[in-house]
Protein backbone atom coordinates (compact mmCIF):
# COMPACT_ATOMS: atom_id res chain seq x y z
CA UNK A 1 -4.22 -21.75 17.31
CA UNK A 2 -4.38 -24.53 14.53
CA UNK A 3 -2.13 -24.09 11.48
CA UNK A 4 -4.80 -23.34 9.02
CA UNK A 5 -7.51 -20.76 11.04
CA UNK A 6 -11.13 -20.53 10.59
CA UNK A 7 -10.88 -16.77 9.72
CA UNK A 8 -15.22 -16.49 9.54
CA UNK A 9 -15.43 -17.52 13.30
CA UNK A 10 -14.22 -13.70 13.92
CA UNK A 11 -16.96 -12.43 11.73
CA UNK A 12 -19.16 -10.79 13.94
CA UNK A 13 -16.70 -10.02 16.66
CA UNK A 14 -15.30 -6.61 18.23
CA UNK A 15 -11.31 -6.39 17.35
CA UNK A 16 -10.72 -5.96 20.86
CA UNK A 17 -12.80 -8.54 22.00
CA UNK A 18 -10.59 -10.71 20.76
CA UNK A 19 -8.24 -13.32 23.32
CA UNK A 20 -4.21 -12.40 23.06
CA UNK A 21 -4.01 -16.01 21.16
CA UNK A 22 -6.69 -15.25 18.78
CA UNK A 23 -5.00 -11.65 18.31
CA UNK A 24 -1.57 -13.47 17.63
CA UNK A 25 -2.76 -15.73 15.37
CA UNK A 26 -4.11 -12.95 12.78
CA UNK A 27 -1.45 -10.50 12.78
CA UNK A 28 -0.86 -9.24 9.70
CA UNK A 29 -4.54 -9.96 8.16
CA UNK A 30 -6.83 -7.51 7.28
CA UNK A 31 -10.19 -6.70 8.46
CA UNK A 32 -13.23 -4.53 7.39
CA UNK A 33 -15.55 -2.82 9.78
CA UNK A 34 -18.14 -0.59 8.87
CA UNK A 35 -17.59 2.83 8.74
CA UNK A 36 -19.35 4.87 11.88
CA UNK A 37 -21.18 7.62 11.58
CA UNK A 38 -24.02 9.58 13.74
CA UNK A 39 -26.15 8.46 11.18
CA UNK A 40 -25.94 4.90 10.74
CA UNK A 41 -23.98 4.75 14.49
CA UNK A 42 -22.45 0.94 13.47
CA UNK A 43 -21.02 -1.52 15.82
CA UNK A 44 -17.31 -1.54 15.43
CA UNK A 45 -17.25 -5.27 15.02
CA UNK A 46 -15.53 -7.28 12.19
CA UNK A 47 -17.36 -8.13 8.81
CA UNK A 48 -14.57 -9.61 6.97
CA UNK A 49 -11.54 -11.07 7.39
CA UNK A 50 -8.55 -11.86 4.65
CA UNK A 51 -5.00 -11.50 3.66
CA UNK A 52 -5.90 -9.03 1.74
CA UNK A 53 -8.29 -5.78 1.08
CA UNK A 54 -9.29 -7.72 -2.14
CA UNK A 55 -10.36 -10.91 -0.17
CA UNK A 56 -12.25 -9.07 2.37
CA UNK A 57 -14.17 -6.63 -0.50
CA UNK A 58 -14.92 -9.90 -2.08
CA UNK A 59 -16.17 -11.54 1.34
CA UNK A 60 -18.67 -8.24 1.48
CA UNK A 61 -20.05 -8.55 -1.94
CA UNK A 62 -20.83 -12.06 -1.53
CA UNK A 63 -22.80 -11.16 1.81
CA UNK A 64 -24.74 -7.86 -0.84
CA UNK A 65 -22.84 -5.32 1.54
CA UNK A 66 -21.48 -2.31 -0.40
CA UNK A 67 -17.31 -2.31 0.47
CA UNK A 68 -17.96 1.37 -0.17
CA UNK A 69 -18.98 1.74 3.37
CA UNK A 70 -16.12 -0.06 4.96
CA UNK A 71 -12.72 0.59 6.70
CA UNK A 72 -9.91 -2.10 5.88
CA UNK A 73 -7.31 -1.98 8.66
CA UNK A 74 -4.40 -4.67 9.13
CA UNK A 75 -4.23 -6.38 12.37
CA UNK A 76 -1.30 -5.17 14.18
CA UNK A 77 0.64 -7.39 16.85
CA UNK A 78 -1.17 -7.00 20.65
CA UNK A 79 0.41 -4.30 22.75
CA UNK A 80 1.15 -5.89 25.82
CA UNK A 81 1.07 -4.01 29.14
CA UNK A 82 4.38 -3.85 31.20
């Protein structure tokens, strides 16, 4: 991965769709994902992506999407099978 990452190229894109190098390379950033629920039954993909809950609320509201209806989660390291 290149020293300074293109952090919008995973908008759009399941968590765990993600390659083990792209995974690597954001540990430690945080992403929002809508929340699910029967009603609305949203894609668990990622909508923002920032170093912190701040960045990615502010990444929403540029994009008119209400942060109120997002989880922020920080990407953990890959578990690796043995």
């Amino acid at each position: 991965m290149p020293a300074t990452l293109d952090l919008e190229k995973f908008v759009g894109r399941p968590p765990d769709r993600l390659t083990l190098a792209e995974r690597e390379a954001v540990v430690g950033k945080v992403i929002a994902m809508e929340v699910y629920t029967p009603k609305n039954l949203a894609l668990q993909r990622i909508e923002a992506m920032g170093d912190s809950v701040e960045e990615c609320v502010a990444q929403l509201k540029r994009r008119d999407l209400d942060p109120l209806n997002y989880e922020f989660t920080r990407m953990n390291p890959p578990l690796l099978s043995r």
